[in-house]
Protein backbone atom coordinates (compact mmCIF):
# COMPACT_ATOMS: atom_id res chain seq x y z
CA UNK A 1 -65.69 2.51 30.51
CA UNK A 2 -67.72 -0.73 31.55
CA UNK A 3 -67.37 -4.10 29.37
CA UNK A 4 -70.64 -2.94 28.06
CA UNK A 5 -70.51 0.36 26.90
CA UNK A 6 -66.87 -1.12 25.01
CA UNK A 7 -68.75 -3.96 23.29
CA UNK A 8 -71.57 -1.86 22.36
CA UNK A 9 -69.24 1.17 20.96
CA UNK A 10 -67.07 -1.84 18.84
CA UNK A 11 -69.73 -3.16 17.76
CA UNK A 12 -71.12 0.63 16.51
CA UNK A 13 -67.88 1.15 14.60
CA UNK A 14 -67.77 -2.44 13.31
CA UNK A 15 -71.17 -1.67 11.87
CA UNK A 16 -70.64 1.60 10.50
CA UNK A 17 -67.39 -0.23 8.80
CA UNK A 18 -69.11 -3.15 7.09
CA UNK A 19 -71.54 -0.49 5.80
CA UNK A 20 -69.03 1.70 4.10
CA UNK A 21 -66.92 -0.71 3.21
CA UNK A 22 -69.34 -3.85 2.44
CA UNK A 23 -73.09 -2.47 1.85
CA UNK A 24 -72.02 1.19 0.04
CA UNK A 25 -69.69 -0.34 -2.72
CA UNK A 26 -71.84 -3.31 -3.22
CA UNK A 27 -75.32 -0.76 -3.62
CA UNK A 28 -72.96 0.93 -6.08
CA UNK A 29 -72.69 -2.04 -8.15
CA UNK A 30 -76.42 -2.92 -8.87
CA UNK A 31 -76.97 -1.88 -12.75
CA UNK A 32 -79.76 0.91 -12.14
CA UNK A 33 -77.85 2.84 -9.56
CA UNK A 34 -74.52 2.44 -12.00
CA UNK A 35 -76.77 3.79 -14.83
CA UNK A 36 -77.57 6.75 -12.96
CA UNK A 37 -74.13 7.22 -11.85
CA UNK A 38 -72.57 7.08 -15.16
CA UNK A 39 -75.18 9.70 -16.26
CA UNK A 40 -74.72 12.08 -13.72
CA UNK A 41 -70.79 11.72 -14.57
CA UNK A 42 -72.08 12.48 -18.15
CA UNK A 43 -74.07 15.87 -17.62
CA UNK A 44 -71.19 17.14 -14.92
CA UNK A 45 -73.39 16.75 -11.75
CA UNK A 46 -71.93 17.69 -8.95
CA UNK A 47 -74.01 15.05 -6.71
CA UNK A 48 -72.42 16.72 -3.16
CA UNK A 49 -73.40 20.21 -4.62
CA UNK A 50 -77.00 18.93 -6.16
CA UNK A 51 -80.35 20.86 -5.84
CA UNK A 52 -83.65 20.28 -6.95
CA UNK A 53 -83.18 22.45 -10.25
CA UNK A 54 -80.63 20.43 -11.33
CA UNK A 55 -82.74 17.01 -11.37
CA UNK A 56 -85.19 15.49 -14.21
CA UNK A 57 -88.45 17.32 -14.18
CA UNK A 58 -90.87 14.64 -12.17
CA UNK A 59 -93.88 13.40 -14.81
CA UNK A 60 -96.86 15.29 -14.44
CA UNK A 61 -99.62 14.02 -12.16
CA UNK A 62 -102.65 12.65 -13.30
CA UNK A 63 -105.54 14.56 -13.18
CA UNK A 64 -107.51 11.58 -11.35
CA UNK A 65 -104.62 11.98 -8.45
CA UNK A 66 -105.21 15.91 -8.07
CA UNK A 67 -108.96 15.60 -7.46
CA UNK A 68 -108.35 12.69 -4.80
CA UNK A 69 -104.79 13.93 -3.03
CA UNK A 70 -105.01 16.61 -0.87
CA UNK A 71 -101.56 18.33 -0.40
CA UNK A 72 -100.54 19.94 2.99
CA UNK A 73 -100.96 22.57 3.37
CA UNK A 74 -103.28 23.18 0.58
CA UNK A 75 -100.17 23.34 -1.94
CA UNK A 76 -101.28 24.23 -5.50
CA UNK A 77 -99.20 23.49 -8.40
């Protein structure tokens, strides 16, 4: 391999490693996210094995946002 192509491959790995290690852990601090953790912990939510069905139901929509939003392609609720 060239100099290059070494720097630029450490410096890939070195970044992937301060994310997982640094940015990840850190994210998993912040109050909100530690919330939602601690209630998906609570109702036995497999987050790897999570699907739609298994999430809060979304509020409904305003009425004002389905006369304005059209939804592609031409999704009805």
């Amino acid at each position: 391999m060239r100099r290059s192509a070494t720097l630029r491959l450490v410096s890939l790995v070195a970044g992937i490693g301060l994310v997982w290690c640094g940015l990840l852990p850190a994210v998993q601090r912040v109050a909100v996210v530690e919330r939602h953790v601690a209630a998906m912990e609570l109702r036995e939510v497999n987050p790897a094995a999570m699907v739609y069905t298994e999430l809060d139901r979304l509020p409904v929509r305003p009425r004002w946002v389905e006369d304005r939003v059209i939804l592609w392609p031409y999704f009805s609720p």
